[in-house]
N, C-alpha and C. Protein backbone atom coordinates (compact mmCIF):
# COMPACT_ATOMS: atom_id res chain seq x y z
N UNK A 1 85.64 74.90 118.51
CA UNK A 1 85.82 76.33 118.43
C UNK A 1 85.17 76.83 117.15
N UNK A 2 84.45 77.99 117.42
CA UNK A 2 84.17 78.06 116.18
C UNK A 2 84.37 79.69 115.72
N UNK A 3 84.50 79.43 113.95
CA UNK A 3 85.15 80.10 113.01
C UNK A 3 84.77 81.86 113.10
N UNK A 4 84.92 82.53 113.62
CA UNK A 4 84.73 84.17 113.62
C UNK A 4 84.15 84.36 111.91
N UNK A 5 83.20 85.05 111.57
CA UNK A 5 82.76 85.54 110.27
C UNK A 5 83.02 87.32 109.97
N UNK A 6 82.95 86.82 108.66
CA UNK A 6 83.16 88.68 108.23
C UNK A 6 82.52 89.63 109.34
N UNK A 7 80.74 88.95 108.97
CA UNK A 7 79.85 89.91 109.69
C UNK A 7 80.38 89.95 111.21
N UNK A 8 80.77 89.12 111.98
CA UNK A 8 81.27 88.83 113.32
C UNK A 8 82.43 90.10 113.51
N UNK A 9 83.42 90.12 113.14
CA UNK A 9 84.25 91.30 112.75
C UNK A 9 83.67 92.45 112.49
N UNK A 10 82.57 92.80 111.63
CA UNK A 10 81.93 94.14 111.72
C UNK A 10 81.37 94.33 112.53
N UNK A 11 80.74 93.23 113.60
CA UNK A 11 79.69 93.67 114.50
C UNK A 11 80.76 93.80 115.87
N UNK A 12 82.12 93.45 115.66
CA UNK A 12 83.16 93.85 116.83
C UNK A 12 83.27 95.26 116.49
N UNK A 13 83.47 95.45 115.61
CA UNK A 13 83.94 96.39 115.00
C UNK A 13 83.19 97.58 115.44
N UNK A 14 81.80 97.34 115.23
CA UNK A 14 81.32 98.43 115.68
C UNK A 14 80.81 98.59 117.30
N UNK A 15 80.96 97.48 118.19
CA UNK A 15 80.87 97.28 119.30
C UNK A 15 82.73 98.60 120.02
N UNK A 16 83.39 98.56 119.53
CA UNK A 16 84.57 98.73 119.56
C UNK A 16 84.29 100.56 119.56
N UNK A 17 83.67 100.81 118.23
CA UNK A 17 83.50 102.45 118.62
C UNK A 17 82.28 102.89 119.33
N UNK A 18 81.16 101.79 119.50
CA UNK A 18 80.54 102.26 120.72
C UNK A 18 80.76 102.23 122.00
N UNK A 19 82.02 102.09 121.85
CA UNK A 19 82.49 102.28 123.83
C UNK A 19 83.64 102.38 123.58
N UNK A 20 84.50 103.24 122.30
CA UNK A 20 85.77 103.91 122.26
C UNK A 20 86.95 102.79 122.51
N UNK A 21 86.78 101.56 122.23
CA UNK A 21 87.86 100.69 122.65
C UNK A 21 88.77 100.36 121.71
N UNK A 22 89.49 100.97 121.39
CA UNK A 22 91.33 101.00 120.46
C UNK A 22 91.50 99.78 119.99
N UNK A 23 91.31 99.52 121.54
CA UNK A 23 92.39 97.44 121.30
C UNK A 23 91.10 96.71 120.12
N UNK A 24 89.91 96.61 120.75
CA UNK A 24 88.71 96.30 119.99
C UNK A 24 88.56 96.24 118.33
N UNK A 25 89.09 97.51 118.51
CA UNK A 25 88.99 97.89 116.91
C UNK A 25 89.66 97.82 116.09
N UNK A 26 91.20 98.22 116.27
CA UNK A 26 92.23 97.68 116.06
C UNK A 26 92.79 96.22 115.44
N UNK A 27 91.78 95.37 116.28
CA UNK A 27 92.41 94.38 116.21
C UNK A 27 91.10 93.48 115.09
N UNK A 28 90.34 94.33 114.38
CA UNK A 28 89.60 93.63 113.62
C UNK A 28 90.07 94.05 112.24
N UNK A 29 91.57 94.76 112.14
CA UNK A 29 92.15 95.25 110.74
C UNK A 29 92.87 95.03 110.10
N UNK A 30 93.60 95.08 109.10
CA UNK A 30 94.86 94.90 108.46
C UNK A 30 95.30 95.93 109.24
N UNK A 31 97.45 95.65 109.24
CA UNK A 31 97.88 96.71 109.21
C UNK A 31 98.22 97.86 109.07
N UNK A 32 97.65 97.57 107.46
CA UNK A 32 97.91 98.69 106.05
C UNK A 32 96.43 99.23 105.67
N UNK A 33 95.58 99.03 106.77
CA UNK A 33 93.95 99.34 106.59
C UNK A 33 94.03 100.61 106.07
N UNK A 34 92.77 100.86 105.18
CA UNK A 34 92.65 102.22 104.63
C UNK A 34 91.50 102.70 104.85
N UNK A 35 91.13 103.68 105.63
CA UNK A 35 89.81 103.97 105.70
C UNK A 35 89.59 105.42 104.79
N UNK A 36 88.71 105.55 104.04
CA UNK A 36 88.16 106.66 103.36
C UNK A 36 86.80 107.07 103.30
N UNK A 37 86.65 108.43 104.22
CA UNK A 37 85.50 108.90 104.59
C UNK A 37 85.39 110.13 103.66
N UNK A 38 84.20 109.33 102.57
CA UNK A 38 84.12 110.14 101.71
C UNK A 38 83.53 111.84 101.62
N UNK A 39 84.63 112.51 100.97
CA UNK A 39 83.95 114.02 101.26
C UNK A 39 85.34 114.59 101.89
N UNK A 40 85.71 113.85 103.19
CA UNK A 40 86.40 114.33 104.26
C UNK A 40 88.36 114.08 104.47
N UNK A 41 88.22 112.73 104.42
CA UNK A 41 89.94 112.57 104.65
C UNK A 41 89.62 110.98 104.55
N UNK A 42 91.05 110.65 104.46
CA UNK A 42 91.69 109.02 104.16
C UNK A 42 92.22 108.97 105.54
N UNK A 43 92.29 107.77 105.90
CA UNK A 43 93.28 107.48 107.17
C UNK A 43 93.71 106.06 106.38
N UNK A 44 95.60 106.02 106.34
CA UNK A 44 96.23 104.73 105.86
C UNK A 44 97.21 104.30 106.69
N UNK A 45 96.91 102.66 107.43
CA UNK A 45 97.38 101.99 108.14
C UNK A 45 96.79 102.57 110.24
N UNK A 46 97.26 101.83 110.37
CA UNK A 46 96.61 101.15 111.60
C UNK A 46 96.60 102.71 112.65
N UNK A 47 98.00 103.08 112.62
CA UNK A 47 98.21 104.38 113.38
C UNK A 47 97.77 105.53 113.28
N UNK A 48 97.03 106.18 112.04
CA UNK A 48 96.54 107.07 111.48
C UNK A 48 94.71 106.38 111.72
N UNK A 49 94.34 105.49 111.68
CA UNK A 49 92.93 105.25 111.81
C UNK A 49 92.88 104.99 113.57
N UNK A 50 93.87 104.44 113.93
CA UNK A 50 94.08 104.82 115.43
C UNK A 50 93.20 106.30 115.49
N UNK A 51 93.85 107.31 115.51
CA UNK A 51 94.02 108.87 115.87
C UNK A 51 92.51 108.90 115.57
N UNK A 52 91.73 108.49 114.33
CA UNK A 52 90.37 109.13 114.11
C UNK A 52 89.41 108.44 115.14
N UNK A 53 90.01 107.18 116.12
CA UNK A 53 88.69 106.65 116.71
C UNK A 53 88.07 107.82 117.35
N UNK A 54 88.87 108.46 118.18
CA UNK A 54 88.84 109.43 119.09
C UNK A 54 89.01 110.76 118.54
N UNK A 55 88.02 110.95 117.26
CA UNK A 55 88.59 112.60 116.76
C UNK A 55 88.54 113.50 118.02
N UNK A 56 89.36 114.73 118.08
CA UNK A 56 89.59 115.69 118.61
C UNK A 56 88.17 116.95 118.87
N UNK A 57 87.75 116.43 117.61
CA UNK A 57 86.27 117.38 117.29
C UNK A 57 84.58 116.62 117.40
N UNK A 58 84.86 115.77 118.15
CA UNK A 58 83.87 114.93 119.02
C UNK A 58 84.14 114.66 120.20
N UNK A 59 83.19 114.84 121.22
CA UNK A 59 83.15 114.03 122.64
C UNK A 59 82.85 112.76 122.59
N UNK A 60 83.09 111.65 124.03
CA UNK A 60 82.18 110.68 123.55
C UNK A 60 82.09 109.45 123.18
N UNK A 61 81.65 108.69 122.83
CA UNK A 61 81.94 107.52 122.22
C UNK A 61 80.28 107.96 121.35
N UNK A 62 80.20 107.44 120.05
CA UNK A 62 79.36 107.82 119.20
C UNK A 62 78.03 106.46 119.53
N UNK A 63 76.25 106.58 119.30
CA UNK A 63 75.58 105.79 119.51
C UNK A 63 75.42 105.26 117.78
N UNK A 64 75.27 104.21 117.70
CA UNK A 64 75.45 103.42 115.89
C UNK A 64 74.40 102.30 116.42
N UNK A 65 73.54 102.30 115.34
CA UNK A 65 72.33 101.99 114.95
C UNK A 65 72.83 100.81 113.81
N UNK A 66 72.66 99.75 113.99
CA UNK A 66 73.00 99.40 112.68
C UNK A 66 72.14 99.04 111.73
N UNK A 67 71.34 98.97 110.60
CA UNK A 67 69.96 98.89 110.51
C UNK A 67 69.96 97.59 109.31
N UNK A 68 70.91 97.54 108.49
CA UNK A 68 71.15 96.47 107.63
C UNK A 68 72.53 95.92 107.43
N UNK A 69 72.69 94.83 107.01
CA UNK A 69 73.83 94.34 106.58
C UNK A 69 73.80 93.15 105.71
N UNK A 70 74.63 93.70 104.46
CA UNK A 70 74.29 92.79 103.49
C UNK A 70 76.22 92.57 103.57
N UNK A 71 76.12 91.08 102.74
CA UNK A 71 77.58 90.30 102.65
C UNK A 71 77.80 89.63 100.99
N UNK A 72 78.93 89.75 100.23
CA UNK A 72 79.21 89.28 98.92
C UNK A 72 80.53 89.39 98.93
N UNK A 73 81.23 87.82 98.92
CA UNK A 73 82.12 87.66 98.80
C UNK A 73 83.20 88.31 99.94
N UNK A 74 84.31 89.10 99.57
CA UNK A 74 85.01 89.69 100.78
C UNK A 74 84.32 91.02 101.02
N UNK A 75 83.29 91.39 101.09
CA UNK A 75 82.94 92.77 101.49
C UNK A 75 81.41 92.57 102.05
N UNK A 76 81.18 93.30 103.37
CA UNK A 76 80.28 93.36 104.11
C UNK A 76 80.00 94.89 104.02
N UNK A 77 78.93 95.22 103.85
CA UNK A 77 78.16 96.51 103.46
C UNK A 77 77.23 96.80 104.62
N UNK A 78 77.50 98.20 105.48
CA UNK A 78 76.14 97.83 106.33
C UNK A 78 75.26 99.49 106.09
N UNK A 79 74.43 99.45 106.77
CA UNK A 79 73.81 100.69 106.56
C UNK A 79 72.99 101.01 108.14
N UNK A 80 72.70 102.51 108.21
CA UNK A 80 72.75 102.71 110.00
C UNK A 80 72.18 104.36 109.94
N UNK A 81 72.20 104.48 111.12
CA UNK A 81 71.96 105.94 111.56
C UNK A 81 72.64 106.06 113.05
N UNK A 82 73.72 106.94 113.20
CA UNK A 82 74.18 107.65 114.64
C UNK A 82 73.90 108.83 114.92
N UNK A 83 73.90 108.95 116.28
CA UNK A 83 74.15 109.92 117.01
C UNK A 83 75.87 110.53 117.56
N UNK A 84 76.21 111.79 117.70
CA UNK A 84 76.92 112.03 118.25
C UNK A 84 77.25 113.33 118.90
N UNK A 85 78.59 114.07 119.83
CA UNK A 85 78.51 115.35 120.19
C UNK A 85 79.62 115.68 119.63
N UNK A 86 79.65 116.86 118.80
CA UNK A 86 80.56 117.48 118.03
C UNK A 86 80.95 118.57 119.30
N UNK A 87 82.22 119.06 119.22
CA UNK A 87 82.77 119.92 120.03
C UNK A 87 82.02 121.21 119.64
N UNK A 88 82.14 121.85 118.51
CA UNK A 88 81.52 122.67 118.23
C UNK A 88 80.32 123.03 118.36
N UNK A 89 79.43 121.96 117.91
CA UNK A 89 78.09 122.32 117.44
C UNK A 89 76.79 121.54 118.54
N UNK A 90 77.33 120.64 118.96
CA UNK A 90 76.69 119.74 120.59
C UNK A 90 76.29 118.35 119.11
N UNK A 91 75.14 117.97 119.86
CA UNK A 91 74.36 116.81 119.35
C UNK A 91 74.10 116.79 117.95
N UNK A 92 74.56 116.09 117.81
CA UNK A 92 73.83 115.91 115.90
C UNK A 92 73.53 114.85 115.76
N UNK A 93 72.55 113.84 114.51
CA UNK A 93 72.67 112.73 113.94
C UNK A 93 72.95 112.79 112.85
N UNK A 94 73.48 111.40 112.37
CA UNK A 94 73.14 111.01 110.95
C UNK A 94 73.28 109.34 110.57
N UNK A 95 73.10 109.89 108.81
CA UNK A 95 73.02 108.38 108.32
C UNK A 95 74.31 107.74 107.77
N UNK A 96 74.63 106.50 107.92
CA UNK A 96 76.34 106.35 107.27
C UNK A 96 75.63 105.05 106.67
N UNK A 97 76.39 104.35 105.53
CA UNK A 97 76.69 103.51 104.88
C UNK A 97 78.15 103.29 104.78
N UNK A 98 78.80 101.82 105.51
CA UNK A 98 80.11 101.54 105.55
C UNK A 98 79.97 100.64 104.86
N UNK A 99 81.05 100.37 103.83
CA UNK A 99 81.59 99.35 103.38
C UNK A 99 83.10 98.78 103.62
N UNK A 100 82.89 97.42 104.02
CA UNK A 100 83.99 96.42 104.16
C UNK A 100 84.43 95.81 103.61
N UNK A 101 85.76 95.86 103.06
CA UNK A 101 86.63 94.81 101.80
C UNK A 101 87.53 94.33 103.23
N UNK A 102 87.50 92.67 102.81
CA UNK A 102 88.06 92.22 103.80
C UNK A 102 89.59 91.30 103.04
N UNK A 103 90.62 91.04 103.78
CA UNK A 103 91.67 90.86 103.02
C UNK A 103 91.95 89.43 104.14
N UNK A 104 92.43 88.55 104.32
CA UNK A 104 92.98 87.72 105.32
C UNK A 104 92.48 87.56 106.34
N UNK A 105 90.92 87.52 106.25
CA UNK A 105 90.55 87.67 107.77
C UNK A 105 90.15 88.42 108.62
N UNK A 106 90.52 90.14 108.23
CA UNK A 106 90.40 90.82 108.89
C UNK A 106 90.05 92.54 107.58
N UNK A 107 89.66 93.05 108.37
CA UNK A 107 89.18 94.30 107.20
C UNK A 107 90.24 95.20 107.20
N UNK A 108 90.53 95.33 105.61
CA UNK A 108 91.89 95.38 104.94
C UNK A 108 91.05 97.19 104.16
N UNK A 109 89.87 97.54 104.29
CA UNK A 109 89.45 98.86 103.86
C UNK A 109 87.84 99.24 104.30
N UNK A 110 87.64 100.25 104.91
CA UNK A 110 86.16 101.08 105.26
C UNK A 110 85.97 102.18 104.23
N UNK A 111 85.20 102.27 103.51
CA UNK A 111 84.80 103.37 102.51
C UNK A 111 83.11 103.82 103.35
N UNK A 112 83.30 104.87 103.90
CA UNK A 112 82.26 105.52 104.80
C UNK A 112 81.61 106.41 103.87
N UNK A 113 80.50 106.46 104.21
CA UNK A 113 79.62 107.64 103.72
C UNK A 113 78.96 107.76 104.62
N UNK A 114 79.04 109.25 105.30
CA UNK A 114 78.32 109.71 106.28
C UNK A 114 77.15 110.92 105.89
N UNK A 115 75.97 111.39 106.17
CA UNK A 115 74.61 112.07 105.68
C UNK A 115 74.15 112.85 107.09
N UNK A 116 74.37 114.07 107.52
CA UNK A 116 73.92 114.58 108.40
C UNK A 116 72.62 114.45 108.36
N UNK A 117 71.72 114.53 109.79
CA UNK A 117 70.50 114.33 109.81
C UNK A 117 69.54 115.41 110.26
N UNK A 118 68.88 115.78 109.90
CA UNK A 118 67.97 116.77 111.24
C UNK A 118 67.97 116.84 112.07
């Protein structure tokens, strides 16, 4: 059997919000996960980052590009460009840089930076 890796977990991870799957995503986190999307809002622990897979102010499941990924120690860093449909405004892209601090196995914090695109 072999050993699941950080990067393995991010690349569920993001397999998970490209086709909106809860259980998917969910299950690549700490309990007490903290996600902070800088600019915008914190989501802390599992039930509150629940609620953002599926914001209210997107259709959709979002398209994620992943374009790099670098790894040091417990944190996997990746860098990307998506697409998505905002309720409001229709289609947009942009650029994000996520970072992953990983705690036990599983990612214990996401510090997002998201960059609207043209």
């Amino acid at each position: 059997m072999t050993q699941t890796t950080q990067r393995d977990l991010v690349s569920e991870y993001f397999d998970g919000f490209r086709t909106s799957d809860h259980r998917r995503i969910l299950a690549t986190l700490t309990d007490d996960v903290e996600w902070v999307i800088h600019g915008h809002r914190t989501t802390r622990g599992k039930a509150e980052f629940d609620g953002e897979i599926e914001n209210p102010a997107f259709t959709g499941s979002p398209e994620l590009d992943v374009h790099r990924v670098h790894e040091d120690g417990p944190v996997v860093v990746t860098t990307g460009e998506g697409r998505g449909v905002s309720v409001d405004h229709g289609r947009f892209r942009f650029a994000f840089n996520d970072l992953f601090t990983f705690r036990d196995g599983l990612i214990a914090r996401v510090d997002s930076y998201v960059v609207p695109l043209p």
